[in-house]
Protein backbone atom coordinates (compact mmCIF):
# COMPACT_ATOMS: atom_id res chain seq x y z
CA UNK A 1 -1.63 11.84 -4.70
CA UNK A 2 -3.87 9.08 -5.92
CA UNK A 3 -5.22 11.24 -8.78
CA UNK A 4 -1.86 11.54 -10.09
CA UNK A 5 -1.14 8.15 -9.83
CA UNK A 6 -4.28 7.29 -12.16
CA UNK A 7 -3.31 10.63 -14.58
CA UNK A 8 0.37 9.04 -15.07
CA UNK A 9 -0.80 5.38 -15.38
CA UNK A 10 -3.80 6.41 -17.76
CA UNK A 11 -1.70 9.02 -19.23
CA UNK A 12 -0.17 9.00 -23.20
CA UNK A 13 3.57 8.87 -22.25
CA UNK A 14 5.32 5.56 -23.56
CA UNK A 15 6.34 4.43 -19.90
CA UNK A 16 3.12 4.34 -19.00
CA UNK A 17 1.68 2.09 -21.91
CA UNK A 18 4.77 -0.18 -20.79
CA UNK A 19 3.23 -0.64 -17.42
CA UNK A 20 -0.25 -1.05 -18.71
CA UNK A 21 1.06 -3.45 -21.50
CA UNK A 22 2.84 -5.58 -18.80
CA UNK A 23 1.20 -5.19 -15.21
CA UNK A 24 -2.59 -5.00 -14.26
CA UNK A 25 -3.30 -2.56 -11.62
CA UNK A 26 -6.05 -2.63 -9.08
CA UNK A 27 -6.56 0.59 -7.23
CA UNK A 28 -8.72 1.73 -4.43
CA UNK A 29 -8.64 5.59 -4.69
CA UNK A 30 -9.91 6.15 -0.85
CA UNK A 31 -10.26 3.63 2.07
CA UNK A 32 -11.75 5.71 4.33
CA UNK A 33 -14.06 7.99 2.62
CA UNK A 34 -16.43 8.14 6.12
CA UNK A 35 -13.41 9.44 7.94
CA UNK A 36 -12.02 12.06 5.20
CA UNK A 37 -15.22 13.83 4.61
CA UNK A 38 -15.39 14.49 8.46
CA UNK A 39 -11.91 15.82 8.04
CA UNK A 40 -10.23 12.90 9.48
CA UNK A 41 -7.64 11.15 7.06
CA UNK A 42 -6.50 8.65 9.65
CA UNK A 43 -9.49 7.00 11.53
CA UNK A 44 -12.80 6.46 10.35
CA UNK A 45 -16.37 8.25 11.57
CA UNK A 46 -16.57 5.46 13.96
CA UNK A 47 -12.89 7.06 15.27
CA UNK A 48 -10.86 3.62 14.48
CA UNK A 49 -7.79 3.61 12.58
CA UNK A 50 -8.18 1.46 9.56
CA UNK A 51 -5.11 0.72 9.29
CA UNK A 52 -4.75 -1.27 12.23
CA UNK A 53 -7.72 -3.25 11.60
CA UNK A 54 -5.91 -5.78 8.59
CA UNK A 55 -5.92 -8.80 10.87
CA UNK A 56 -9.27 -9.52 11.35
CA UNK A 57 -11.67 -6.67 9.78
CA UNK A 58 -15.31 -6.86 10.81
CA UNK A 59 -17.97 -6.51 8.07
CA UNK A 60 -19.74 -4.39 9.89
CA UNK A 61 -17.57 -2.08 11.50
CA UNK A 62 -14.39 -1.75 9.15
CA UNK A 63 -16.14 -3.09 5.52
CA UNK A 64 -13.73 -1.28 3.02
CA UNK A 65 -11.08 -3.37 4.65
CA UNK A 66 -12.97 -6.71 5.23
CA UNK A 67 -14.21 -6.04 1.16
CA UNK A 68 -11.07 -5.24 -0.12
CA UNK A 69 -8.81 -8.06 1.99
CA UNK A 70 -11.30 -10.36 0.33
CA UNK A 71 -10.51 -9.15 -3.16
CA UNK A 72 -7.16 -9.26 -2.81
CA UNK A 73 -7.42 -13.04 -1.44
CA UNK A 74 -9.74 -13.83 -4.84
CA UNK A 75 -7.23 -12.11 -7.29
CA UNK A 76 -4.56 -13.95 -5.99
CA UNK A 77 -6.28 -17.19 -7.09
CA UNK A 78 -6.52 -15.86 -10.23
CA UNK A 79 -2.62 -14.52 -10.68
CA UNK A 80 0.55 -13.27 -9.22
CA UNK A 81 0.83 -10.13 -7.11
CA UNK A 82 3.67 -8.41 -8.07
CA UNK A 83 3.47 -5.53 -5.25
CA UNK A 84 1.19 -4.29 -2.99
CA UNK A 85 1.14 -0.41 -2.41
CA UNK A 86 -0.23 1.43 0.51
CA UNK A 87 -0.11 5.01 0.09
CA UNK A 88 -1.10 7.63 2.89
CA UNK A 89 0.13 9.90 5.35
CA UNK A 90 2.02 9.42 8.06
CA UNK A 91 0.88 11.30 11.36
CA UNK A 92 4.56 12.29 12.31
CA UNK A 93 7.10 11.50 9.31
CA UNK A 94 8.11 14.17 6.91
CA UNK A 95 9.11 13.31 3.12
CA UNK A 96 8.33 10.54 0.51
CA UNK A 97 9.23 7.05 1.78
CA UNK A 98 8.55 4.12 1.81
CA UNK A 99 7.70 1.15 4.71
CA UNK A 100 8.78 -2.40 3.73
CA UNK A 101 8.47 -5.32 5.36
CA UNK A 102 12.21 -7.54 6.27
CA UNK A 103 11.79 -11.64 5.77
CA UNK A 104 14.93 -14.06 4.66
CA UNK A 105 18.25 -12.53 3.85
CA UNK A 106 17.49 -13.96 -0.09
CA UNK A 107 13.93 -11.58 0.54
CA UNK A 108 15.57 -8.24 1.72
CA UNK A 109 16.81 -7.17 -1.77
CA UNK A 110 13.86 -8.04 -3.67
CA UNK A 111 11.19 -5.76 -1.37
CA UNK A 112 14.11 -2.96 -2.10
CA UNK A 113 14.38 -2.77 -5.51
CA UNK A 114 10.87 -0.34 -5.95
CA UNK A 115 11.89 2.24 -3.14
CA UNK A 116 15.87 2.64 -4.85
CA UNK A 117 14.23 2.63 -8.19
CA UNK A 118 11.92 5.37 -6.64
CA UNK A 119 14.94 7.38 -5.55
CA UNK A 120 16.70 7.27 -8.55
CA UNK A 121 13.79 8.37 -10.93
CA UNK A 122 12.19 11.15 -8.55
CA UNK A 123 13.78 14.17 -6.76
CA UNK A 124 11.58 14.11 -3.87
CA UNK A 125 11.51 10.52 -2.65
CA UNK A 126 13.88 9.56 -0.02
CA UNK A 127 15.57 5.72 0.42
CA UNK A 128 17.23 6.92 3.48
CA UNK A 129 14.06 7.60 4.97
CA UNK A 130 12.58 3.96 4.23
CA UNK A 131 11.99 1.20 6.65
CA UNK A 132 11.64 -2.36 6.38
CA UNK A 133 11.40 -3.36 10.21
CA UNK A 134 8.51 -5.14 11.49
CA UNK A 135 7.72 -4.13 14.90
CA UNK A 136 5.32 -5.82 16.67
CA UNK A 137 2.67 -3.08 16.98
CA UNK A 138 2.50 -3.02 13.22
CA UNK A 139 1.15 -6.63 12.69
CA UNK A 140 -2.35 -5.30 12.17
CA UNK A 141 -1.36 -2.93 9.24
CA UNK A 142 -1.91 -3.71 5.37
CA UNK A 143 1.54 -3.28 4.87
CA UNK A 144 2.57 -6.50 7.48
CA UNK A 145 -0.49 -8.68 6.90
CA UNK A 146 -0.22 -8.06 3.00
CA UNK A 147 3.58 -9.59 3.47
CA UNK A 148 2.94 -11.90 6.17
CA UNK A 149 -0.59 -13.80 5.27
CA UNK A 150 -0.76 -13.18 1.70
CA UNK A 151 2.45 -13.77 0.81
CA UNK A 152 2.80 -10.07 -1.07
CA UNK A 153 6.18 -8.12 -1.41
């Protein structure tokens, strides 16, 4: 999935030169490359699940979180974060969706507008299948701590 996000975005097509010409992507192509080459996508070698560990990452035992949490905190000194995207698997849920995260009433539209755009431009994805509920065993995930204490849509 990730390599075709780099073909499109590096590709020749004039939609991508629009996003390139107007939007600076960071990307981290694997966050768990310990884990993956054990044939584990979900937790580490140390058998944790990365994804829960966005609150307070160790150094030592989660440091592609702790490294890139830190490098998101120094670009945003530097400018804006337009959105922050988390892509993986999901353990149980079929289809391409999206998870979003629900603040103020003026907020709910704007963290929206990428998953119906999504749906509209490509076959597979699925708005009906997004969710932008909070609950309180997610508060550890990039997705909630991205939103929550960096201030990221």
């Amino acid at each position: 999935m990730m390599k075709g996000v780099i073909d499109y975005l590096t590709g020749p097509t004039l939609n991508a030169k629009i996003l390139r010409d107007n939007f600076v992507f960071k990307i981290v192509p694997m966050l768990n490359p310990d884990g993956v080459i054990i044939g584990n996508t979900r937790c580490s070698l140390a058998g944790v699940d990365l994804n829960r560990q966005w609150l307070e990452p160790s150094r030592k035992h989660h440091p592609t979180v702790y490294y890139i949490k830190q490098h998101i905190k120094k670009l945003q000194e530097e400018r804006d974060m337009f959105l922050y995207c988390d892509l993986h698997g999901h353990s149980r849920k079929k289809n391409v969706f999206q998870y979003g995260c629900s603040g103020k009433i003026n907020d709910r539209l704007k963290e929206r507008i990428f998953p119906a755009l999504m749906e509209k431009n490509c076959d597979i994805f699925s708005f009906a299948d997004c969710s932008f509920i909070v609950q309180k065993a997610k508060e550890s995930t990039a997705r909630v701590v991205a939103w929550k204490e960096m201030g990221i849509t």
